[in-house]
C-alpha atoms as a PDB file:
ATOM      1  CA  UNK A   1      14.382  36.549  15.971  1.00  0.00           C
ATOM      2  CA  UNK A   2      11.171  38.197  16.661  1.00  0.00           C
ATOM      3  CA  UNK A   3       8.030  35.665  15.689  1.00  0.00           C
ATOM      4  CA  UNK A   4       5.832  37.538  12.906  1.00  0.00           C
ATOM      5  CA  UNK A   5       2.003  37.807  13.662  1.00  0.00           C
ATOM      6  CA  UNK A   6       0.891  34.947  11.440  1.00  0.00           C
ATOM      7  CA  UNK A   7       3.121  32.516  12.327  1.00  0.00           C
ATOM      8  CA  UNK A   8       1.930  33.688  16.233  1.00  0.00           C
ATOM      9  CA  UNK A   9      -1.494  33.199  15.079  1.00  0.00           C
ATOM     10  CA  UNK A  10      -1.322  29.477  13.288  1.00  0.00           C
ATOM     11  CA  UNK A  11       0.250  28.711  16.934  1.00  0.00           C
ATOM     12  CA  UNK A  12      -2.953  29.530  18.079  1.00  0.00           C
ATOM     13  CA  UNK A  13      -5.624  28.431  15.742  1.00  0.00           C
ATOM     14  CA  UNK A  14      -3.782  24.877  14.836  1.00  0.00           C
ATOM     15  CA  UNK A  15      -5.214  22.120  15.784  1.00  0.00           C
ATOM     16  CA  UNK A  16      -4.510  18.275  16.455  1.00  0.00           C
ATOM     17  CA  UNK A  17      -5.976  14.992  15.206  1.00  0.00           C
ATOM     18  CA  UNK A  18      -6.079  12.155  17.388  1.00  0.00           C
ATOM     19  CA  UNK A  19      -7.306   8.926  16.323  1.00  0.00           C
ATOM     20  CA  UNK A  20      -8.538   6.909  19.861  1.00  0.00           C
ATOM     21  CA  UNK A  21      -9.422   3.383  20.177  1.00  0.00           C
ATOM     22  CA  UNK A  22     -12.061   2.556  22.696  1.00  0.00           C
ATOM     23  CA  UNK A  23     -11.948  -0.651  23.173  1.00  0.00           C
ATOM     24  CA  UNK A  24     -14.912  -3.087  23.879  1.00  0.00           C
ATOM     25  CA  UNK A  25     -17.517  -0.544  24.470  1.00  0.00           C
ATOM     26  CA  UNK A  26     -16.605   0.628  28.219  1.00  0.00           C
ATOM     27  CA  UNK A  27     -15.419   3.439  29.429  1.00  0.00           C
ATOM     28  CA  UNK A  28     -13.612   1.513  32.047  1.00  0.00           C
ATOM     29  CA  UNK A  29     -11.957  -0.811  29.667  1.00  0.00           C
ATOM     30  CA  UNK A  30     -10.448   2.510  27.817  1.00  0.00           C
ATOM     31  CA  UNK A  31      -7.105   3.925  28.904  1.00  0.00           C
ATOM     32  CA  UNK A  32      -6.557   6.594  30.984  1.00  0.00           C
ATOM     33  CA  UNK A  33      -5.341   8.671  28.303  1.00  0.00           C
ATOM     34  CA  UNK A  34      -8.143   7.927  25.815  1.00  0.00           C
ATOM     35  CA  UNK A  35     -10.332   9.093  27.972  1.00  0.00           C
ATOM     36  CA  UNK A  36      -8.608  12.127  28.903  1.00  0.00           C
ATOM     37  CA  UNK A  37      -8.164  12.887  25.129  1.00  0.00           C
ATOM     38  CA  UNK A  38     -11.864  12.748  24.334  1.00  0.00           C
ATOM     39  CA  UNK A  39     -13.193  14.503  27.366  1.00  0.00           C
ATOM     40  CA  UNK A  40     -10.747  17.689  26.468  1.00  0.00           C
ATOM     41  CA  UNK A  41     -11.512  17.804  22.660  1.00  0.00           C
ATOM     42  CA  UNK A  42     -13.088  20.268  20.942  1.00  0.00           C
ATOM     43  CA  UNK A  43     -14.868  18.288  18.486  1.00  0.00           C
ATOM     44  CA  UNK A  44     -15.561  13.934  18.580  1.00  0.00           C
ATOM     45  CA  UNK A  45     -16.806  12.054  15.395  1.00  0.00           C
ATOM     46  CA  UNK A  46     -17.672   8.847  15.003  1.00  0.00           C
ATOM     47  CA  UNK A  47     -19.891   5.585  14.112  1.00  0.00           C
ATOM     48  CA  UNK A  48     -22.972   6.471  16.397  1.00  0.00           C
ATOM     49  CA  UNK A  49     -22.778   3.211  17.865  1.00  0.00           C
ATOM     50  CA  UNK A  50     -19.090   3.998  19.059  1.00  0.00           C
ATOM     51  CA  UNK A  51     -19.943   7.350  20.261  1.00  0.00           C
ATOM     52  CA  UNK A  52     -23.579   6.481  22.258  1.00  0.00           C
ATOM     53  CA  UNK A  53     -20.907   3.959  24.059  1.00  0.00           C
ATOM     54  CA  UNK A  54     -18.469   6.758  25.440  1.00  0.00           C
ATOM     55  CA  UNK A  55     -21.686   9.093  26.109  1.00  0.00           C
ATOM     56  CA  UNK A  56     -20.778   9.780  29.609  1.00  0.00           C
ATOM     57  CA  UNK A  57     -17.575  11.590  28.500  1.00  0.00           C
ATOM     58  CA  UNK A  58     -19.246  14.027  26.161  1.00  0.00           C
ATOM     59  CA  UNK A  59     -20.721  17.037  27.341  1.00  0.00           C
ATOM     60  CA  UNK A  60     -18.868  20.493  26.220  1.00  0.00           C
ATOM     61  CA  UNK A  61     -17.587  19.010  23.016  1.00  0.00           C
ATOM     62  CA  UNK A  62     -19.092  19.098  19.269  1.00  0.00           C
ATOM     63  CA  UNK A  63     -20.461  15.969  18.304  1.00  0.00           C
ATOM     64  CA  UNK A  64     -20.913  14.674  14.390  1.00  0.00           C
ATOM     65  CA  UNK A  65     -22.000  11.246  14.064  1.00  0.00           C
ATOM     66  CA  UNK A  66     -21.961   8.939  11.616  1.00  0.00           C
ATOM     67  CA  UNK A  67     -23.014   5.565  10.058  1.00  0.00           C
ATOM     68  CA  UNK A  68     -21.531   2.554   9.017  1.00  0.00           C
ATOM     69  CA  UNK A  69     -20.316   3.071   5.236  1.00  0.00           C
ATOM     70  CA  UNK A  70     -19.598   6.837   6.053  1.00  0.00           C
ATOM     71  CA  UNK A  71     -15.978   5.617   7.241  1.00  0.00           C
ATOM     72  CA  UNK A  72     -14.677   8.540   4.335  1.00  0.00           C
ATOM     73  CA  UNK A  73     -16.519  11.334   4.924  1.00  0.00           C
ATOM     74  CA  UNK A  74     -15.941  10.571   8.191  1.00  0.00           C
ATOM     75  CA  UNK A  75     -11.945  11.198   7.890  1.00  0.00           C
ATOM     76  CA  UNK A  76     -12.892  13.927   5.640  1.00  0.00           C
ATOM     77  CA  UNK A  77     -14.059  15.796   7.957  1.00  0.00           C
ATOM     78  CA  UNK A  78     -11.871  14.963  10.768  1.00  0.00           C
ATOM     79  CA  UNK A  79      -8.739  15.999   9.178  1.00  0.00           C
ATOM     80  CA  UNK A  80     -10.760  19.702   8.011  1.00  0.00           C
ATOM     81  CA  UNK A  81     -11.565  20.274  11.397  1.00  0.00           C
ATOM     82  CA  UNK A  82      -8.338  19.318  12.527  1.00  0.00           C
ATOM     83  CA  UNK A  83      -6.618  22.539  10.923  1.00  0.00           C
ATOM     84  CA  UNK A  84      -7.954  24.763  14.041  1.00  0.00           C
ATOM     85  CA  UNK A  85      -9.200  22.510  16.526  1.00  0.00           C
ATOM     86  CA  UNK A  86      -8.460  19.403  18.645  1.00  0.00           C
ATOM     87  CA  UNK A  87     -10.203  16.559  17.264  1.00  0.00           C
ATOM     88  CA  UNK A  88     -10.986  13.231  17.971  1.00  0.00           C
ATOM     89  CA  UNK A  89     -11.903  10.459  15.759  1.00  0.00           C
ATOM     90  CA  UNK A  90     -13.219   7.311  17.781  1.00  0.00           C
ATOM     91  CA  UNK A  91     -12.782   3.778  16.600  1.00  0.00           C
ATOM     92  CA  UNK A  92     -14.462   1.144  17.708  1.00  0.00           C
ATOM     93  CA  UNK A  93     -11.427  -1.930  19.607  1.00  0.00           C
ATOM     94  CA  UNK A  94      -8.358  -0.638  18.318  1.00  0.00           C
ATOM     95  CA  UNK A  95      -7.513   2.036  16.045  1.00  0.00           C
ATOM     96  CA  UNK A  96      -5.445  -0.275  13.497  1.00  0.00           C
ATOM     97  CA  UNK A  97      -7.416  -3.493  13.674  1.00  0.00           C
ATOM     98  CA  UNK A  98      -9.628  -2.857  11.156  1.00  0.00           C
ATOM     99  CA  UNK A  99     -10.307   0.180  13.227  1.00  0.00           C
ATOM    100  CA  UNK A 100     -10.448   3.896  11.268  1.00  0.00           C
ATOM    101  CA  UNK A 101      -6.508   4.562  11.541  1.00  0.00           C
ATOM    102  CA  UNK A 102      -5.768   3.646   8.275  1.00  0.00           C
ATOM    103  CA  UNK A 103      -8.754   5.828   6.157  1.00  0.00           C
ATOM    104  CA  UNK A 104      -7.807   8.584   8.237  1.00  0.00           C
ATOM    105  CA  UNK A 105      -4.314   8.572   7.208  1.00  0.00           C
ATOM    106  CA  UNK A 106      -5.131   8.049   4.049  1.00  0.00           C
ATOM    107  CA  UNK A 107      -7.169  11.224   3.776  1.00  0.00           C
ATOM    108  CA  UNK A 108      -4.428  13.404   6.210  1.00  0.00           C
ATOM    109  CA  UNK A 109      -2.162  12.120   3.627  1.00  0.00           C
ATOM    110  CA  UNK A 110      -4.484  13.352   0.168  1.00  0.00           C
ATOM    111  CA  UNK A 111      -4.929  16.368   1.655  1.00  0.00           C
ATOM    112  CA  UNK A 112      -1.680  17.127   2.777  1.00  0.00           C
ATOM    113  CA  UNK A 113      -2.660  17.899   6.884  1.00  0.00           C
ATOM    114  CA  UNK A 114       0.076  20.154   8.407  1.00  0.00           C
ATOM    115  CA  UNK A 115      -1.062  19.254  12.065  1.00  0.00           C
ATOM    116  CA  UNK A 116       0.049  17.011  14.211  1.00  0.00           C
ATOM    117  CA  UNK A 117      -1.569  13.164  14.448  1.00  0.00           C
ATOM    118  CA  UNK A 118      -1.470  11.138  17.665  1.00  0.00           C
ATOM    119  CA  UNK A 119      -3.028   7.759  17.758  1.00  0.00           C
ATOM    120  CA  UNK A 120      -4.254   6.163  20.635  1.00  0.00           C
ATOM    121  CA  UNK A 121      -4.447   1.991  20.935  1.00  0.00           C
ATOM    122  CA  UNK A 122      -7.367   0.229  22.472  1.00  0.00           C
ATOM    123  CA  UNK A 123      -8.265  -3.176  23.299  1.00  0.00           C
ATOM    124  CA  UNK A 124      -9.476  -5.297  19.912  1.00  0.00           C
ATOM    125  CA  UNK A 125     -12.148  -8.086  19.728  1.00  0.00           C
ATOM    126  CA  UNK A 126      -9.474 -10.923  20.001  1.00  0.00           C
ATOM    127  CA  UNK A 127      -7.775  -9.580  23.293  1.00  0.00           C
ATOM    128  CA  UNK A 128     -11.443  -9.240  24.749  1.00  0.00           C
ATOM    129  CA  UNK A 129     -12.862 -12.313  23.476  1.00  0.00           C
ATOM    130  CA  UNK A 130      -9.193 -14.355  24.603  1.00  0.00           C
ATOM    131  CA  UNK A 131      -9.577 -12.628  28.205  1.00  0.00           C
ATOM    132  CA  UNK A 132     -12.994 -14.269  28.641  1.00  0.00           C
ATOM    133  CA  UNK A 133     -12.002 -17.428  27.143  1.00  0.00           C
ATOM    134  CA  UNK A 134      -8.473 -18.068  29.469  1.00  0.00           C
ATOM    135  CA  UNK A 135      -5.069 -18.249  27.443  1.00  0.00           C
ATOM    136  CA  UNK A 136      -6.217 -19.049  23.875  1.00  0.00           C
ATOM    137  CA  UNK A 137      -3.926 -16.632  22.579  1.00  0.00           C
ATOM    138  CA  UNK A 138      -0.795 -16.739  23.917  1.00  0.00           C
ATOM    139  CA  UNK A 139       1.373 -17.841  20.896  1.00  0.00           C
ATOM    140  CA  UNK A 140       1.139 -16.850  16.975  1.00  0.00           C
ATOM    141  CA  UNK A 141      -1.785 -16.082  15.934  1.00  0.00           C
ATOM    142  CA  UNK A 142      -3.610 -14.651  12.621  1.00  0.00           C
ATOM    143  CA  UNK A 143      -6.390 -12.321  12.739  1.00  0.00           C
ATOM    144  CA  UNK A 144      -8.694 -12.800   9.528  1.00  0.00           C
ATOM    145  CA  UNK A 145     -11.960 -10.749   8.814  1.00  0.00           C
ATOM    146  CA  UNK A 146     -14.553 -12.962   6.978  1.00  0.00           C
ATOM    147  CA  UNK A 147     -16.243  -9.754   5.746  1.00  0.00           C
ATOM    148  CA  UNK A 148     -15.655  -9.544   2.253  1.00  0.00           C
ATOM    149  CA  UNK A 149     -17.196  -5.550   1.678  1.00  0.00           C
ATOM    150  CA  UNK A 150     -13.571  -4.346   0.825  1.00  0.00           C
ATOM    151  CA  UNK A 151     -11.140  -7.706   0.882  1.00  0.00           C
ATOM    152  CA  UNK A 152     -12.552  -9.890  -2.432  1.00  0.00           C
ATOM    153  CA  UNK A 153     -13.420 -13.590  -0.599  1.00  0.00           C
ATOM    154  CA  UNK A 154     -11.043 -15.416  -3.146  1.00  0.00           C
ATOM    155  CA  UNK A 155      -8.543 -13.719  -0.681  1.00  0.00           C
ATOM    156  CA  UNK A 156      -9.768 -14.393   2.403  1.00  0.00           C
ATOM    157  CA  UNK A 157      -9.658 -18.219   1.484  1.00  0.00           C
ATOM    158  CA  UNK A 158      -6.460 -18.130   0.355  1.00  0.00           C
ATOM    159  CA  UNK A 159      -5.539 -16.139   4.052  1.00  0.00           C
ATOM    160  CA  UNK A 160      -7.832 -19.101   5.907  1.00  0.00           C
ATOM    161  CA  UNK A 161      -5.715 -21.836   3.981  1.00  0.00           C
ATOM    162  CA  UNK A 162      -2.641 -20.709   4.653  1.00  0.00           C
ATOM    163  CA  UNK A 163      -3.420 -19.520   8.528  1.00  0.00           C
ATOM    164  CA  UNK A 164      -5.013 -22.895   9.499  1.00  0.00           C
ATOM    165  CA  UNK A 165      -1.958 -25.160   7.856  1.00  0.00           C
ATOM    166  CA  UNK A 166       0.702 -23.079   9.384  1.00  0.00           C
ATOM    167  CA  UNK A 167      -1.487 -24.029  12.349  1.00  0.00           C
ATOM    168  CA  UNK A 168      -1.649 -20.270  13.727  1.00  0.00           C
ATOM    169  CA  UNK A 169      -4.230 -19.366  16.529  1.00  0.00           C
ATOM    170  CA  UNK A 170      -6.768 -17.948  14.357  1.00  0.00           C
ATOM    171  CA  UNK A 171      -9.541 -15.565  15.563  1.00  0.00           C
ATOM    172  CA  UNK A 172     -12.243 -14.450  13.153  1.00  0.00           C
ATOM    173  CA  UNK A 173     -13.973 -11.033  13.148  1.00  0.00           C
ATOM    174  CA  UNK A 174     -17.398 -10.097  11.366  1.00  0.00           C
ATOM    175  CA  UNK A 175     -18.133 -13.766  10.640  1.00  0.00           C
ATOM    176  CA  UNK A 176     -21.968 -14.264   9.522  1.00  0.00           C
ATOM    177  CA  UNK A 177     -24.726 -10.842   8.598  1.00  0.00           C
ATOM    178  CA  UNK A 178     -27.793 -11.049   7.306  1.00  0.00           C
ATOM    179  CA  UNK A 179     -26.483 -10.466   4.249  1.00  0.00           C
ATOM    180  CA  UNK A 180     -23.184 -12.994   4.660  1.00  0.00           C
ATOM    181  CA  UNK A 181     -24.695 -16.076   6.062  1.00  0.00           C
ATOM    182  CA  UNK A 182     -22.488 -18.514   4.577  1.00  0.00           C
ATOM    183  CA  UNK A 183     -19.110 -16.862   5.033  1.00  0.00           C
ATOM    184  CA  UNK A 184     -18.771 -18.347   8.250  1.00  0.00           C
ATOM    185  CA  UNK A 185     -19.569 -22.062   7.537  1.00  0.00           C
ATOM    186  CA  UNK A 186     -16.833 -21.499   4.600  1.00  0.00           C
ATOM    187  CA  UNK A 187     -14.529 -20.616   6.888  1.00  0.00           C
ATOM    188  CA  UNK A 188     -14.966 -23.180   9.361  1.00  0.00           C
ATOM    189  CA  UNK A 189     -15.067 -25.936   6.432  1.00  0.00           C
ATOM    190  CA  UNK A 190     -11.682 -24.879   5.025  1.00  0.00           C
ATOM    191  CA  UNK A 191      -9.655 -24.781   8.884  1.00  0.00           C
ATOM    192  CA  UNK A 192     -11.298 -28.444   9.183  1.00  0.00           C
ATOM    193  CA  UNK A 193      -9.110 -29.153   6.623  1.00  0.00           C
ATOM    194  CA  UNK A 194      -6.284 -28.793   8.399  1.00  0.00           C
ATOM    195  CA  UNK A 195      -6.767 -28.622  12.229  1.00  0.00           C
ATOM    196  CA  UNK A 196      -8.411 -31.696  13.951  1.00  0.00           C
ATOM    197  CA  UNK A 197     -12.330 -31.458  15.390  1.00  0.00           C
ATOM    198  CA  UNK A 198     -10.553 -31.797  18.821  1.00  0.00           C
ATOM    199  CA  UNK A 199      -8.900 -28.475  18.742  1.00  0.00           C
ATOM    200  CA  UNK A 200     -11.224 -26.124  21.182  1.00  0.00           C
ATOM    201  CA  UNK A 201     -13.239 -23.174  19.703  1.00  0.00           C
ATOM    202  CA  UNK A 202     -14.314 -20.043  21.781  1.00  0.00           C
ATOM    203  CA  UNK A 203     -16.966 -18.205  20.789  1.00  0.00           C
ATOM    204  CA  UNK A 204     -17.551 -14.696  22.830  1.00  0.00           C
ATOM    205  CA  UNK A 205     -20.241 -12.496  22.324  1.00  0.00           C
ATOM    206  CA  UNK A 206     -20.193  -8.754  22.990  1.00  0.00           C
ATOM    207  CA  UNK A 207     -16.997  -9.172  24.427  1.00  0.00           C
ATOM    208  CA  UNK A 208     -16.606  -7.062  27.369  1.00  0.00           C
ATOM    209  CA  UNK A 209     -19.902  -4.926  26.893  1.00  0.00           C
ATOM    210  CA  UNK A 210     -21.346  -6.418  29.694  1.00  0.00           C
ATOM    211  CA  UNK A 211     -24.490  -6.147  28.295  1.00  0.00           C
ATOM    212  CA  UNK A 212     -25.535  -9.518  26.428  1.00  0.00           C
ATOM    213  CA  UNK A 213     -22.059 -10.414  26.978  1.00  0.00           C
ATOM    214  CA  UNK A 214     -21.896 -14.399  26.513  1.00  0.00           C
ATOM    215  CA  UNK A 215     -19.482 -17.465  25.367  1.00  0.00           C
ATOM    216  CA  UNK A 216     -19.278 -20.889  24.470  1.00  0.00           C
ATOM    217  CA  UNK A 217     -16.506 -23.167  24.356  1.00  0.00           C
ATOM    218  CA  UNK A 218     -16.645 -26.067  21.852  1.00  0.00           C
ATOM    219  CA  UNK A 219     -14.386 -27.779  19.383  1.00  0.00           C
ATOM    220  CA  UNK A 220     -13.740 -27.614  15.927  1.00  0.00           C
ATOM    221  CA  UNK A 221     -15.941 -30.274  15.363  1.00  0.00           C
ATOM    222  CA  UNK A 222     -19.002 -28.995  16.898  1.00  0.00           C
ATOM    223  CA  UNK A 223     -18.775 -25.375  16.013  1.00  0.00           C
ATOM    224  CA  UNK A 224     -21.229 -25.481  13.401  1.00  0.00           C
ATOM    225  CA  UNK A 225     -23.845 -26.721  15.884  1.00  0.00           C
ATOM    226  CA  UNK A 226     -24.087 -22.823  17.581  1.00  0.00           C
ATOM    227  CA  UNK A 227     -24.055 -21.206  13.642  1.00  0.00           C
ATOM    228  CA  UNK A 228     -27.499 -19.619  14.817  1.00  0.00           C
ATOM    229  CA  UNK A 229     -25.663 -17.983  17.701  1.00  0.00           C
ATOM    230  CA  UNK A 230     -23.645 -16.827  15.622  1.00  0.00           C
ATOM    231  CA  UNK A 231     -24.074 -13.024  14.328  1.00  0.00           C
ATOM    232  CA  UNK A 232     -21.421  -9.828  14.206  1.00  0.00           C
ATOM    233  CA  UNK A 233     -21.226  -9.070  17.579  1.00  0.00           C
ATOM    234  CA  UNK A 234     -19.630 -12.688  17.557  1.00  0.00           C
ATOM    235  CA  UNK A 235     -16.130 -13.252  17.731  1.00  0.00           C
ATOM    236  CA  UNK A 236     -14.500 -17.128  17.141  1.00  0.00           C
ATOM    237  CA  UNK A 237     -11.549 -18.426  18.470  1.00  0.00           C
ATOM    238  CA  UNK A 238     -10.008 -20.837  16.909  1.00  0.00           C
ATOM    239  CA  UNK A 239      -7.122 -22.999  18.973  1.00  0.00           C
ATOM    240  CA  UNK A 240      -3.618 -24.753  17.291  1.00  0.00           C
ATOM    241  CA  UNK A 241      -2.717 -28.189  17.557  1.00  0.00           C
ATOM    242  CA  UNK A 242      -1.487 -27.619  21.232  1.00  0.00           C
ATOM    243  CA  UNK A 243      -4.908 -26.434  22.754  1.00  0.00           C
ATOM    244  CA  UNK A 244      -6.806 -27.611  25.055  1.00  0.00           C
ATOM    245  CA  UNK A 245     -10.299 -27.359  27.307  1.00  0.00           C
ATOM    246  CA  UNK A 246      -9.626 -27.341  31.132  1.00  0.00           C
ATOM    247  CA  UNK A 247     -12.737 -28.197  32.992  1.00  0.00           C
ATOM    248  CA  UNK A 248     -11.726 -26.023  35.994  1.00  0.00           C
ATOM    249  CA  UNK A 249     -14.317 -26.444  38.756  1.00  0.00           C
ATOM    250  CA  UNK A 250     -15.637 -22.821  38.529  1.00  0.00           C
ATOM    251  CA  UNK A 251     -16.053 -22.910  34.840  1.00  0.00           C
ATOM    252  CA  UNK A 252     -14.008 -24.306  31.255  1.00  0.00           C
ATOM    253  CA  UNK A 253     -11.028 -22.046  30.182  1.00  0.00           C
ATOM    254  CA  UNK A 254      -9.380 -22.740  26.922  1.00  0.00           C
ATOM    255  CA  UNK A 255      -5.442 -23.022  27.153  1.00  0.00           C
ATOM    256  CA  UNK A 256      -2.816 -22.649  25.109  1.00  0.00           C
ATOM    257  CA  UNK A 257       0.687 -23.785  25.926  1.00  0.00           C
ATOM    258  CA  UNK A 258       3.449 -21.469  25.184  1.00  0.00           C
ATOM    259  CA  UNK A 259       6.060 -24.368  25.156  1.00  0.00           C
ATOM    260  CA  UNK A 260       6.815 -23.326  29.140  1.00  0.00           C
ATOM    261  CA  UNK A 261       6.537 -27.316  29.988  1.00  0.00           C
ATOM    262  CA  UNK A 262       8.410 -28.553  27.228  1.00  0.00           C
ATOM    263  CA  UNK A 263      11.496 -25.973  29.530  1.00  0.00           C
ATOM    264  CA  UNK A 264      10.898 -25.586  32.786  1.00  0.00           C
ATOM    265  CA  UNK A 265       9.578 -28.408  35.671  1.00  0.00           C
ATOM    266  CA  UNK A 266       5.943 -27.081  37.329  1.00  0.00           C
END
């Protein structure tokens, strides 16, 4: 069957969408393939902040930045150019938590994009935060956003009641901004409601930026004392009823048991 010239021609002018995760803010904590994916594009958009992170990868390609709130117009014109070029959207940690998979779907979706869509995972705040911390997470554990810009706050209590009584590992994202200063000491006062002040509490800053990367490790109890330290570059970790603190002689890890000792004789 000989190939007509327009269907030769939308071989050669249509593009891809790929929708990369990051990570932390590193290019070395990106995979391999991320960063082969944005290097080769033909256009990158993206949250400024995202994009002045992977700066050392862009050179030949088209850059459009954006601005927080700009998350739609953002897909929209990721999934335009996407019709004749290779195009990457960046997200910030990983593309699906609470990272820009999800709008950008949305919009392929609306608009009916006839290209192919690859997306690419990267590390999220709780896997960076946990690897500076020790094994906090290492069992179930619920991921809540205390943001309440698109999730109404009578919903993220009810999501903080029922996380901290079925005693998950909780981490929280986006806890306190200048404009939500008291979302965080909400949240704290409703897990105290169900998880003792001895269970430990990381705190990580900048997880894995190196720059103004930081951490405390506290308990439940004493959280509230480091609410000033507290901004949304902050993520908390929040342990279950099995955690502990090990004062190791280089420096305090947070632990939580899997249930290995309960099994096996070490």
């Amino acid at each position: 069957m000989v190939e007509s010239q327009s269907q030769s021609q939308d071989k050669v002018t249509r593009g891809k969408l790929y929708i990369v995760g990051i990570g932390p803010g590193s290019v070395e904590q990106m995979t391999v393939k991320a960063r082969d994916i944005i290097l080769n594009a033909d256009y990158v958009l993206g949250n400024s902040t995202y994009l002045d992170q992977v700066a050392s990868l862009l050179g030949t390609q088209e850059v459009i930045r954006s601005y927080m709130g700009k998350e739609v117009d953002r897909a929209r014109k990721a999934v335009e150019l996407a019709n004749v070029a290779n195009v990457v959207m960046v997200s910030g940690g990983d593309t699906n938590v609470y990272g820009m998979a999800g709008i950008v779907l949305e919009v392929a979706e609306h608009e009916g994009l006839d290209v192919d869509i690859e997306i690419l995972p990267g590390v999220t705040a709780i896997l960076a935060g946990a690897s500076m911390l020790g094994a906090p997470v290492v069992t179930d554990f619920a991921v809540i956003s205390l943001s309440d810009l698109l999730t109404p706050w009578d919903v993220i209590e009810k999501r903080l009641n029922l996380a901290a009584d079925a005693d998950f590992v909780i981490a929280l994202y986006n806890p306190k901004s200048r404009k939500r200063k008291s979302n965080f000491a909400r949240a704290i006062e409703i897990i105290r409601q169900y998880k003792a002040d001895s269970v430990p509490v990381g705190l990580v800053k900048n997880a894995l930026r190196g720059e103004g990367e930081d951490r405390i490790i506290t308990t439940l109890g004493k959280v509230m004392e480091y609410e000033d330290w507290v901004d949304m570059s902050t993520t908390i970790l929040i342990g279950n009823g099995d955690s502990r603190i090990w004062n190791s002689q280089k420096k305090d890890f947070i632990i939580t048991p899997r249930g290995y000792h309960k099994k096996y004789d070490y």
